[in-house]
Protein backbone atom coordinates (compact mmCIF):
# COMPACT_ATOMS: atom_id res chain seq x y z
CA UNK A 1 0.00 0.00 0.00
CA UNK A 2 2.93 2.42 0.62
CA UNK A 3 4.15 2.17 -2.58
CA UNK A 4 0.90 2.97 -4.05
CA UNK A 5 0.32 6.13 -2.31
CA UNK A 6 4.03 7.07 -3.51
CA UNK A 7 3.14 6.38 -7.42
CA UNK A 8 -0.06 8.64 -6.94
CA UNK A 9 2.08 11.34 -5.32
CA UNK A 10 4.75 10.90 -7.88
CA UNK A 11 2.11 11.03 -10.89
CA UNK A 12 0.15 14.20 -9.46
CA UNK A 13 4.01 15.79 -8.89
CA UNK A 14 4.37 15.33 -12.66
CA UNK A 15 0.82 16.20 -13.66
CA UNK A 16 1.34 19.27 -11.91
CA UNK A 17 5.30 20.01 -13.25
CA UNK A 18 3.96 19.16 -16.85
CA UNK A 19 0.88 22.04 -16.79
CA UNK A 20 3.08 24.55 -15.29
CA UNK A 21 5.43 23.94 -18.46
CA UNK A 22 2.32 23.94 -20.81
CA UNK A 23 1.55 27.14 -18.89
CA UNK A 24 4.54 28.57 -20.05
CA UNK A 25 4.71 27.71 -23.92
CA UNK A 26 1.14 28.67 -23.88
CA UNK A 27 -0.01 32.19 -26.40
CA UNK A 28 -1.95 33.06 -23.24
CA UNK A 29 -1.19 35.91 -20.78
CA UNK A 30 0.27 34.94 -16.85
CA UNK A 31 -0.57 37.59 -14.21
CA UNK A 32 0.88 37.00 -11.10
CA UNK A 33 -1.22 39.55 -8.38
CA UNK A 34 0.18 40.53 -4.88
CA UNK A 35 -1.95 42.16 -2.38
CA UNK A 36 -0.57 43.71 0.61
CA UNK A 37 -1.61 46.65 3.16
CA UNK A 38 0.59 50.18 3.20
CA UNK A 39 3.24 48.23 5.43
CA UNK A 40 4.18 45.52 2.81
CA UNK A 41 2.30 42.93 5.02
CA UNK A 42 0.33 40.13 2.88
CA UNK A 43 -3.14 40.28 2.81
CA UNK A 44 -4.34 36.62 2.15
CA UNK A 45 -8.51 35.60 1.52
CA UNK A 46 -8.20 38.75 -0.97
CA UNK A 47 -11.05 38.39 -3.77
CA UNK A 48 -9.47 39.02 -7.11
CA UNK A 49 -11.55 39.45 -10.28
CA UNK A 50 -10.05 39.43 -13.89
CA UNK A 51 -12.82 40.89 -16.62
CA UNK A 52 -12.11 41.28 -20.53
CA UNK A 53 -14.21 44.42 -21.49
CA UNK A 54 -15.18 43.59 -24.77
CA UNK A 55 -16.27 39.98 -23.93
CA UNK A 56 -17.62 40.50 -20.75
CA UNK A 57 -15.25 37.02 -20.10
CA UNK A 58 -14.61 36.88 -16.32
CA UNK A 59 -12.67 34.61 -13.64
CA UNK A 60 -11.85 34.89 -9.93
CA UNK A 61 -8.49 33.84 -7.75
CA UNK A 62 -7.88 34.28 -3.88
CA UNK A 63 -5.14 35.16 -2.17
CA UNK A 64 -3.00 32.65 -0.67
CA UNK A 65 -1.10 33.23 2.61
CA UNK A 66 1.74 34.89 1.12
CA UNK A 67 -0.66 37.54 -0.34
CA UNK A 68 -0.62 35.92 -4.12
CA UNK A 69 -3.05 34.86 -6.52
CA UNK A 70 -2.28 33.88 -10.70
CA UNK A 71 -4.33 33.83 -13.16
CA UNK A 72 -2.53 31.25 -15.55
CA UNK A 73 -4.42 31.81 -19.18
CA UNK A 74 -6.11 34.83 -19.85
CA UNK A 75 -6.40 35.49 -23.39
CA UNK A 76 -4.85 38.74 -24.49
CA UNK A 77 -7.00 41.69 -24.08
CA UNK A 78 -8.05 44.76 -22.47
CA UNK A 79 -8.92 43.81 -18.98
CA UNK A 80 -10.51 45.28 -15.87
CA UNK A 81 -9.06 44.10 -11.96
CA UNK A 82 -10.59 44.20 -9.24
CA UNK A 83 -9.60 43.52 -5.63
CA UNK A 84 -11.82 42.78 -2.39
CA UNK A 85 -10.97 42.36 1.38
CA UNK A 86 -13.55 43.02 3.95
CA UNK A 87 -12.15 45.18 6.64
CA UNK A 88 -10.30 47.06 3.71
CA UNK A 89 -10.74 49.74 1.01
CA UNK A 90 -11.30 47.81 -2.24
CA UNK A 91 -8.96 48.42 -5.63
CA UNK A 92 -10.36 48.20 -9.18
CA UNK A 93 -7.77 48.79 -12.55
CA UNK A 94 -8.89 49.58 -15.72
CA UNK A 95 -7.48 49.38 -18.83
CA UNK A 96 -5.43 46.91 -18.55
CA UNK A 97 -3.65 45.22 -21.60
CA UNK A 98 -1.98 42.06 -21.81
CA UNK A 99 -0.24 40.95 -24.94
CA UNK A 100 -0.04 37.43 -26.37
CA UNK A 101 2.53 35.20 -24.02
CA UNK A 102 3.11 38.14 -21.39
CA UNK A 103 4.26 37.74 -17.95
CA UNK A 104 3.20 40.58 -15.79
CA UNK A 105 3.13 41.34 -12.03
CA UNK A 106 0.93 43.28 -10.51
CA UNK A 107 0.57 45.05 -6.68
CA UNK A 108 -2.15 46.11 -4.64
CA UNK A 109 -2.10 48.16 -1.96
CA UNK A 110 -5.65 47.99 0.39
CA UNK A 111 -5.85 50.20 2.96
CA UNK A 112 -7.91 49.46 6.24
CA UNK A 113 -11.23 50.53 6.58
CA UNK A 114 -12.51 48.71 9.79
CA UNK A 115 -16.07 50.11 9.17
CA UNK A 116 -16.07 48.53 5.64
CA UNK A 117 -17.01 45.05 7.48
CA UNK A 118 -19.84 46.04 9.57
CA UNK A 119 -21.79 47.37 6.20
CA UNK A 120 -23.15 45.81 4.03
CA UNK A 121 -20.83 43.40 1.66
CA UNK A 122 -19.48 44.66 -1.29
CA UNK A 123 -19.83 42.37 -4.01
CA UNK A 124 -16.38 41.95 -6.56
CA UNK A 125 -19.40 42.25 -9.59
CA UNK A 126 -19.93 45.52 -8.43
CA UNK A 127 -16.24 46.46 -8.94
CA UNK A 128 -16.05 45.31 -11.92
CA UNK A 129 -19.35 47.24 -13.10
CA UNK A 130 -20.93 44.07 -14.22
């Protein structure tokens, strides 16, 4: 049985190696998204939205502990961002082009608002004027 559970990790480590290099050759754009507060600090459970304007095509990341989300395929476009933390100002970008088979990196900075959480949620639709 141990050496079972090895081969399954072992196939999902190269399942997972092989799309990150299919990732790479792909035409598509990367974005790699950090959100922190004004001191640098990492803001994780961040809602990030990713919207190209003239298709109305959308898709949604969170932020891991260290603050990062990717989106791994967007197709190249003029795109709207959006960023949402309760407890925090929210961030929206537009304008936004990515070219075929870019790699950008992108910051955002939210600011606390600690009466933000006690109203009423803010949806990330909203941000991106959906």
């Amino acid at each position: 049985m141990p050496s079972k559970l090895r081969c399954r990790r072992v196939f999902r480590l190269l399942a997972s190696l092989s799309g990150l290099s299919l990732c790479a050759q792909s035409p598509d754009a990367v974005v790699r998204v950090l959100v922190t507060d004004p001191a640098g600090k990492a803001l994780s459970g961040a809602e990030v939205a990713a919207r190209l304007e003239d298709r109305g095509f959308e898709t949604k990341q969170k932020t891991g502990e260290d603050g990062v989300c990717y989106f791994g395929a967007l197709s190249p476009g003029i795109y709207t961002i959006a960023v949402l933390l309760p407890g925090y100002t929210s961030r929206r970008e537009q304008g936004i082009r990515f070219e075929v088979s870019s790699r950008q990196q992108m910051t955002f900075v939210l600011f606390p608002e600690p009466n933000r959480s006690r109203s009423a949620p803010e949806q990330i639709e909203s941000l991106l004027g959906a």
